[in-house]
N, C-alpha and C. Protein backbone atom coordinates (compact mmCIF):
# COMPACT_ATOMS: atom_id res chain seq x y z
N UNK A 1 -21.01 -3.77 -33.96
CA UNK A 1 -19.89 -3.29 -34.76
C UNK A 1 -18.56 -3.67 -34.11
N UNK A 2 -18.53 -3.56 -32.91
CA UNK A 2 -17.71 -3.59 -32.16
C UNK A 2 -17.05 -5.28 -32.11
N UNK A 3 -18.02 -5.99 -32.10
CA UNK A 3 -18.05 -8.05 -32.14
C UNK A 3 -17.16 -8.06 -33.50
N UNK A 4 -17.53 -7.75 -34.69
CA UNK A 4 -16.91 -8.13 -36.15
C UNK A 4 -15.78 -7.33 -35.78
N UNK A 5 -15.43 -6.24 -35.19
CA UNK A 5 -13.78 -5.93 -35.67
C UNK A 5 -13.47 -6.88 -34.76
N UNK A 6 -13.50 -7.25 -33.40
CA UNK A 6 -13.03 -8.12 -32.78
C UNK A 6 -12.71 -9.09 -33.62
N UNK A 7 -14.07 -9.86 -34.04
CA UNK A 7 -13.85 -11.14 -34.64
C UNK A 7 -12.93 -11.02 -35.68
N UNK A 8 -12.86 -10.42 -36.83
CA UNK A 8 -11.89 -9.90 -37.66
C UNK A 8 -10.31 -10.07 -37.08
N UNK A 9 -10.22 -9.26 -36.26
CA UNK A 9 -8.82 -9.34 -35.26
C UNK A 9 -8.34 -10.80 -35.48
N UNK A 10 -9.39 -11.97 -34.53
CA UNK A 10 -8.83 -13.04 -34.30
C UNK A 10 -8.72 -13.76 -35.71
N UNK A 11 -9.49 -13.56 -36.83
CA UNK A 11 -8.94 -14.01 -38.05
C UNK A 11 -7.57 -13.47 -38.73
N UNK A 12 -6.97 -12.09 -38.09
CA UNK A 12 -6.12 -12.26 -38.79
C UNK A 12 -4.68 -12.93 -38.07
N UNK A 13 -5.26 -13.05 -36.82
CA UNK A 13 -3.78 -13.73 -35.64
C UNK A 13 -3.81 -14.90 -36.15
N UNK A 14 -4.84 -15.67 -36.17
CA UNK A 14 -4.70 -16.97 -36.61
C UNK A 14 -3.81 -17.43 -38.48
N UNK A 15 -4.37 -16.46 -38.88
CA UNK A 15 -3.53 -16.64 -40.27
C UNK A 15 -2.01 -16.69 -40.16
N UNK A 16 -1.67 -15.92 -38.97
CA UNK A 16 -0.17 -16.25 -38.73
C UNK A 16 0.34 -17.54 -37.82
N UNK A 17 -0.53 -18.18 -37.43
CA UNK A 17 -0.11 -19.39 -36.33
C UNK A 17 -0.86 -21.12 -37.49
N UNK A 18 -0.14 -21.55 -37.12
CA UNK A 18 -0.41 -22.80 -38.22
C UNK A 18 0.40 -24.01 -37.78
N UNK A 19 0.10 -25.07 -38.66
CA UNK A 19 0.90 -25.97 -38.50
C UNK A 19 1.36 -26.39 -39.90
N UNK A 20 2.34 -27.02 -40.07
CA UNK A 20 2.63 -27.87 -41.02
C UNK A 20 2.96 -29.05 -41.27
N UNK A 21 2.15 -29.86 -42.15
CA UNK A 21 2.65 -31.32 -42.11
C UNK A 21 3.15 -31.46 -43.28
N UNK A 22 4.30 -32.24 -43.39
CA UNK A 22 5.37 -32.43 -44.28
C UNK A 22 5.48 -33.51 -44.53
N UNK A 23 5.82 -34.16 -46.07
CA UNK A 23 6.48 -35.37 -46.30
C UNK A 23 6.86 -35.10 -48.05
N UNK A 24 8.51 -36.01 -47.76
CA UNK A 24 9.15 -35.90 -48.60
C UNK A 24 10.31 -36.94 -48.45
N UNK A 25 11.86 -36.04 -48.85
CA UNK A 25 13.08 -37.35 -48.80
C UNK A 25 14.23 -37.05 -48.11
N UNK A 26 14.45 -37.66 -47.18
CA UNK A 26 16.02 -36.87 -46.54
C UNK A 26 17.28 -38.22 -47.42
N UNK A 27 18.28 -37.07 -47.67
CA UNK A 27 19.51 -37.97 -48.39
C UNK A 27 20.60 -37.03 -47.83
N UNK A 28 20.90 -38.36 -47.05
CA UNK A 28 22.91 -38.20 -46.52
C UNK A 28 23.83 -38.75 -47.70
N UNK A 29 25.15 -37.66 -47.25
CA UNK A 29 26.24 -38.35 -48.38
C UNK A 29 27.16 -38.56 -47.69
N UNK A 30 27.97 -39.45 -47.60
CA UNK A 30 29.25 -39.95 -46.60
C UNK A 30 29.97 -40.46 -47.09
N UNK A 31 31.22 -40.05 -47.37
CA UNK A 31 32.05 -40.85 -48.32
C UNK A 31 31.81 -41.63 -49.55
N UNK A 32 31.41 -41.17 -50.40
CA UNK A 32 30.80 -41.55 -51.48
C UNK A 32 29.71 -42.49 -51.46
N UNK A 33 29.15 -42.47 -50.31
CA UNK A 33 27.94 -43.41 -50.13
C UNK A 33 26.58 -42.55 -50.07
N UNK A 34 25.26 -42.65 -50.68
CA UNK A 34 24.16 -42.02 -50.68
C UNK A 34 23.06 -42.88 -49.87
N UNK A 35 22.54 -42.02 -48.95
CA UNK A 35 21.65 -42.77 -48.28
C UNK A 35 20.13 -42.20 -48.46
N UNK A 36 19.42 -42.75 -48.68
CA UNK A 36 17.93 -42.00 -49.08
C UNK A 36 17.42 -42.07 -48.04
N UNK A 37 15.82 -42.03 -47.04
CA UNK A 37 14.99 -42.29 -46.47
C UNK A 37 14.17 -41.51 -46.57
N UNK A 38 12.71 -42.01 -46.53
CA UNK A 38 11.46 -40.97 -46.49
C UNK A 38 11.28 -40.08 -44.94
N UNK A 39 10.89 -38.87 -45.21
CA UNK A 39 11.14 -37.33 -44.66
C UNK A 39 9.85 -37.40 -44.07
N UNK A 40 9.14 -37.28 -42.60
CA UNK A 40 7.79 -36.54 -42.89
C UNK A 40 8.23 -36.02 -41.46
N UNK A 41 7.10 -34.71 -41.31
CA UNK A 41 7.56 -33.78 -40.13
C UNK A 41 5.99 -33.14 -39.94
N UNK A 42 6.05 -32.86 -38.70
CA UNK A 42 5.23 -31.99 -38.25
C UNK A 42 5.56 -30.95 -37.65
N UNK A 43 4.96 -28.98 -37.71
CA UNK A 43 5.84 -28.19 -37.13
C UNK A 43 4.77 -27.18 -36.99
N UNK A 44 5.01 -26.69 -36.03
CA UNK A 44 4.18 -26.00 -35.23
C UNK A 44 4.63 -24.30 -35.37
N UNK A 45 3.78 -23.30 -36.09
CA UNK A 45 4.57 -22.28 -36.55
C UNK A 45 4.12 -21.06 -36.24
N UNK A 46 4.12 -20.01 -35.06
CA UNK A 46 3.74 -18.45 -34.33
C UNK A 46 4.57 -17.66 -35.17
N UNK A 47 3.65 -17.04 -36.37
CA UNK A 47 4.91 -16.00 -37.16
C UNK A 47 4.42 -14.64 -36.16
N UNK A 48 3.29 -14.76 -35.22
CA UNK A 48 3.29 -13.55 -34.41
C UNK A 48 4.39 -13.23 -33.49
N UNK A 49 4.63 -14.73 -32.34
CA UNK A 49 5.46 -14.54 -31.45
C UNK A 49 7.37 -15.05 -32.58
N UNK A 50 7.35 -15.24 -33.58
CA UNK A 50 8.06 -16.14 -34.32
C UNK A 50 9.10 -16.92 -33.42
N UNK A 51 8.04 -18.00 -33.35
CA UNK A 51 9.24 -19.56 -32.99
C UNK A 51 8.21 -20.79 -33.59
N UNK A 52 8.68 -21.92 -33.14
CA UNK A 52 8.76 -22.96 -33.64
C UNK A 52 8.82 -24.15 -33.17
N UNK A 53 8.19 -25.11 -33.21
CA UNK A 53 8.62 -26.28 -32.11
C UNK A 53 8.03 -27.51 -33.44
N UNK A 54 8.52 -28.40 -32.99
CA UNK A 54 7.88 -29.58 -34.01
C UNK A 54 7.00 -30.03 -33.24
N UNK A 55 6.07 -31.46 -33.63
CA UNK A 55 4.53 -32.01 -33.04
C UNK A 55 4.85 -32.05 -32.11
N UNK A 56 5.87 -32.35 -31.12
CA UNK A 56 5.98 -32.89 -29.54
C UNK A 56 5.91 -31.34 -29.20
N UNK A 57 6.82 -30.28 -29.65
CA UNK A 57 7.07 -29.05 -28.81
C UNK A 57 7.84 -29.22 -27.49
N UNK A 58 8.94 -30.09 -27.39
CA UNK A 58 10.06 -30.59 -26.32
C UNK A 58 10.83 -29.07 -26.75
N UNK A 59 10.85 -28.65 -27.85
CA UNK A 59 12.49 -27.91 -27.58
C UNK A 59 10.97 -26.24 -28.57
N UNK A 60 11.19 -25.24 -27.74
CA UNK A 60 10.30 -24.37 -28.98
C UNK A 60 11.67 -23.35 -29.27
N UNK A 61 11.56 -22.86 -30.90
CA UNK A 61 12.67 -22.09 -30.87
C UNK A 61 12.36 -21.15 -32.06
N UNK A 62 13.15 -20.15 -31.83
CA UNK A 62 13.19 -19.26 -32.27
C UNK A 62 13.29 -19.02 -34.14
N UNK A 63 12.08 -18.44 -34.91
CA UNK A 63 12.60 -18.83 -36.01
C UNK A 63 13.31 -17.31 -37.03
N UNK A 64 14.30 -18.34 -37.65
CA UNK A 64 15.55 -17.48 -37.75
C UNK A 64 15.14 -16.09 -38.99
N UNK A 65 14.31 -16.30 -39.84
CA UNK A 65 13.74 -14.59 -40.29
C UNK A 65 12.40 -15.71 -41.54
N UNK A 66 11.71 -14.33 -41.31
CA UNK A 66 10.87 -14.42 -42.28
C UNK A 66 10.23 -12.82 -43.47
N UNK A 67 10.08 -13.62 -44.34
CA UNK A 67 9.59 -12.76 -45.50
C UNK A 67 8.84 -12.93 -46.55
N UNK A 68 8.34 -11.98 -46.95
CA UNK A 68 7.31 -12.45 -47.99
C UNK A 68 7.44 -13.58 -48.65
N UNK A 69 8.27 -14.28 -49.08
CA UNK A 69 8.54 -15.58 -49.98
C UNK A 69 9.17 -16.31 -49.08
N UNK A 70 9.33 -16.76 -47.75
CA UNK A 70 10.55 -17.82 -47.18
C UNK A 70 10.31 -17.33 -45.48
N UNK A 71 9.79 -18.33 -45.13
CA UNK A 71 10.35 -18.70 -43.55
C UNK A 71 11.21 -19.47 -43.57
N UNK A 72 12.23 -19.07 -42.85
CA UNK A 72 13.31 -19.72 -42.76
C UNK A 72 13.52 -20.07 -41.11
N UNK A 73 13.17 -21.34 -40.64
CA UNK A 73 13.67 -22.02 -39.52
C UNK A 73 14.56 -21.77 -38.74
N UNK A 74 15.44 -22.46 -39.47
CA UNK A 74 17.11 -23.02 -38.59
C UNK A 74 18.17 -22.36 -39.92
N UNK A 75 19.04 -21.66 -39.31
CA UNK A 75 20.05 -21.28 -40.37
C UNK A 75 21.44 -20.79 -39.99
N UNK A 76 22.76 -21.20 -40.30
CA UNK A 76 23.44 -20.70 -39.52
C UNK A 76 24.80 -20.90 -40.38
N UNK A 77 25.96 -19.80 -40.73
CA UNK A 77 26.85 -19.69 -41.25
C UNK A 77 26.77 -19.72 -42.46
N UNK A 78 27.71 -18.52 -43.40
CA UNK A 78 27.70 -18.86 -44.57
C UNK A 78 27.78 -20.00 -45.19
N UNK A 79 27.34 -20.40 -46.62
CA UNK A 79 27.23 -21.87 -46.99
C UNK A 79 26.32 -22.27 -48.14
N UNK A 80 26.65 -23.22 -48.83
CA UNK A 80 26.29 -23.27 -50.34
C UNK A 80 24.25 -23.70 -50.00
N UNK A 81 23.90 -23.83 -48.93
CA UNK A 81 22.38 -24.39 -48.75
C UNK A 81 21.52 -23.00 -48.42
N UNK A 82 21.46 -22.27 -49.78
CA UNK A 82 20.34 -20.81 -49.54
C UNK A 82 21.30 -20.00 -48.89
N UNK A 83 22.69 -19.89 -48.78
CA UNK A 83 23.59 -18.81 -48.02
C UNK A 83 23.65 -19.52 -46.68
N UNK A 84 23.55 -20.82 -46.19
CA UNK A 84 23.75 -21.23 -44.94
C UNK A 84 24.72 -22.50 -45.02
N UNK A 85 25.55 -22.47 -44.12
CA UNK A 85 25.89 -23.80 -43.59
C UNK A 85 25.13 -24.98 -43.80
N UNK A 86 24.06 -24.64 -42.97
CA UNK A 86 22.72 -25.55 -43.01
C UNK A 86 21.63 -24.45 -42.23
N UNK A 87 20.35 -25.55 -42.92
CA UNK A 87 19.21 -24.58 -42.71
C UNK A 87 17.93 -25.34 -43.13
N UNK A 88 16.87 -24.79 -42.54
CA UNK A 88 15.67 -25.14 -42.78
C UNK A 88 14.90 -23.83 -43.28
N UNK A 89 13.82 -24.22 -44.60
CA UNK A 89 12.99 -23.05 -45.01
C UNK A 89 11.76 -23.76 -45.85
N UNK A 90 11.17 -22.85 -45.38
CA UNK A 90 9.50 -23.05 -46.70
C UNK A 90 9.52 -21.86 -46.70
N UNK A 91 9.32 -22.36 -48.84
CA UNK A 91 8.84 -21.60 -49.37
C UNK A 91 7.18 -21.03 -49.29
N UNK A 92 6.97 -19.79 -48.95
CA UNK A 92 5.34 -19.60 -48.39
C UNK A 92 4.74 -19.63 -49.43
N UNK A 93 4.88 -19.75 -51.36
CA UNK A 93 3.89 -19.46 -52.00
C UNK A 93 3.56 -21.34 -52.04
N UNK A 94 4.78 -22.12 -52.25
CA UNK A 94 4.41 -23.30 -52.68
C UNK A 94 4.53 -24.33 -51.76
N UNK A 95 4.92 -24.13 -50.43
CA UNK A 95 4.99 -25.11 -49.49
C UNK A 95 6.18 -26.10 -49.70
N UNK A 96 7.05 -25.65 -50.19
CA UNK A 96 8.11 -26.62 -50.49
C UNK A 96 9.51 -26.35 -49.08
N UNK A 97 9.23 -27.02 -48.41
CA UNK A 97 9.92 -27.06 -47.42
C UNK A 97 11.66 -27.66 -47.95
N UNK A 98 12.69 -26.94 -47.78
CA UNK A 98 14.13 -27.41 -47.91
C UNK A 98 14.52 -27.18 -46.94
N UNK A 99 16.03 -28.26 -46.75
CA UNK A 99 17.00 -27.99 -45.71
C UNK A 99 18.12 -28.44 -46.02
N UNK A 100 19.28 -28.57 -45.57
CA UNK A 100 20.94 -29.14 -45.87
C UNK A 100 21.65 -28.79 -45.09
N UNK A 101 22.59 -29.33 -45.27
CA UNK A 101 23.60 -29.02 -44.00
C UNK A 101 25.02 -29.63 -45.25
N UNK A 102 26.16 -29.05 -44.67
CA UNK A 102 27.14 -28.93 -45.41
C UNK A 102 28.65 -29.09 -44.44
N UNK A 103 29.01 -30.22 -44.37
CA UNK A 103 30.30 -30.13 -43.12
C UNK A 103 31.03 -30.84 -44.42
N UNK A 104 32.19 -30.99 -43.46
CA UNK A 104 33.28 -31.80 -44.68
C UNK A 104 33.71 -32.90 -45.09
N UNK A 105 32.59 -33.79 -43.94
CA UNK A 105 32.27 -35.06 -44.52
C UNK A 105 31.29 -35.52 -44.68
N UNK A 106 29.90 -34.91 -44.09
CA UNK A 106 28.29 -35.51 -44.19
C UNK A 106 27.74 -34.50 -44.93
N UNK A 107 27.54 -34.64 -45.61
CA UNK A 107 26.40 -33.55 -46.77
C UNK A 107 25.10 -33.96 -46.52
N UNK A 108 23.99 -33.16 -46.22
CA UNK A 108 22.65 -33.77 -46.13
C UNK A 108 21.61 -33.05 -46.46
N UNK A 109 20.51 -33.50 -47.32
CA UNK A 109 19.73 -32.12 -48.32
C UNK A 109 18.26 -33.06 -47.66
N UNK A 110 17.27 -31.99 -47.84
CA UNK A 110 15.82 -32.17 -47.43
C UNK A 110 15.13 -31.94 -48.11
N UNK A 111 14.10 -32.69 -48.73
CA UNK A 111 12.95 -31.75 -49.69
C UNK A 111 11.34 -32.51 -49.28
N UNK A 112 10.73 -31.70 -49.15
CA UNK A 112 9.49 -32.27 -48.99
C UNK A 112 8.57 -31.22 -49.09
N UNK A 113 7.15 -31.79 -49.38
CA UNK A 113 6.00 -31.13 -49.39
C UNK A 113 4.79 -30.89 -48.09
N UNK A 114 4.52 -29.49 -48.12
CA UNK A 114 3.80 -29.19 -46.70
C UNK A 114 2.81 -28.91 -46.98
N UNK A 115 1.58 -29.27 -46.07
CA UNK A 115 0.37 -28.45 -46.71
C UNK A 115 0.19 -27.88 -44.97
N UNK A 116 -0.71 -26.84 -45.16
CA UNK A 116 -1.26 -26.06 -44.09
C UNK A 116 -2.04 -26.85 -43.18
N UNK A 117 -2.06 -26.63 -41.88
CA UNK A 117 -3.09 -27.60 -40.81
C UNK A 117 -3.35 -26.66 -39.66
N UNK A 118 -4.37 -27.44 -38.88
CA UNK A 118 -5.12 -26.23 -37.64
C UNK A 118 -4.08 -26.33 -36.95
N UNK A 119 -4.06 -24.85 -36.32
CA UNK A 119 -3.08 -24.31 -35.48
C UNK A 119 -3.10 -25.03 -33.97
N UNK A 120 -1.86 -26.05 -33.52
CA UNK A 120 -1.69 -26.66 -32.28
C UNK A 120 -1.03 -25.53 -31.75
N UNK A 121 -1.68 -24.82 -30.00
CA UNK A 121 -0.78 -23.96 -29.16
C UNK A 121 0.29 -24.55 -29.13
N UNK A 122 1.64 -23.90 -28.82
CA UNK A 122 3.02 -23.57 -28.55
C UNK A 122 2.96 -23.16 -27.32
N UNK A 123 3.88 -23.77 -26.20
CA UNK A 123 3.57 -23.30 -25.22
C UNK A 123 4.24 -22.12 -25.10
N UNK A 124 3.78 -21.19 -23.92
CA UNK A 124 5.04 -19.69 -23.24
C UNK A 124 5.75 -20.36 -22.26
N UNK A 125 6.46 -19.68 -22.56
CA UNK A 125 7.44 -18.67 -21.62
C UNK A 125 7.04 -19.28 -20.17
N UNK A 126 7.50 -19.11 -19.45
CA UNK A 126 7.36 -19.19 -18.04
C UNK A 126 7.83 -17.72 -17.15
N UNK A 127 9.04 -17.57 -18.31
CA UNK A 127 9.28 -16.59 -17.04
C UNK A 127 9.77 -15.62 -18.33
């Protein structure tokens, strides 16, 4: 009895740790110039410990809130991209990953599609 709640346990930690692989379109705007290029990402996601690192995991960071409909990444200052300056978010029902950023001369919007993947560790803390 004791093995299944255990085991149970570790099914539900894992439902919160995941990865995501992404592909879609990043478009800059710069002085009336539009630049397209294809988007793909990999991201590494602890909604237990909540942070974040992409496939390398060089930089892990902190992710900025989550809720029933929207993890939201990176987000910072009021701003026409979801109430941010700029920002990164997936949507959790449909995997639609957005982002933008908004200064007063580079405008830059993100859209791409994520599907779920096995959970790569994130490293700790050290200290």
């Amino acid at each position: 009895m004791l093995a299944i709640a255990f085991a149970a346990l570790l099914v539900v930690q894992s439902a919160n740790q995941f990865d995501l692989i992404c592909e879609g379109e990043h478009v800059g705007r710069w002085e009336g110039t539009v630049n397209r290029k294809p988007f793909d990402a990999h991201y590494r996601i602890d909604l237990d410990r909540r942070v974040w690192c992409g496939a390398d995991c060089t930089s892990v960071q902190d992710i900025a809130s989550v809720s029933p409909t929207r993890i939201v990444l990176k987000a910072s200052g009021p701003g026409i991209f979801g109430g941010h300056d700029s920002g990164t978010w997936v949507d959790r029902s449909t995997g639609r990953l957005t982002g933008g950023s908004d200064s007063e001369f580079l405008k830059t919007s993100l859209s791409a599609q994520c599907r779920r993947a096995t959970f790569t560790p994130i490293p700790r803390n050290l200290f």
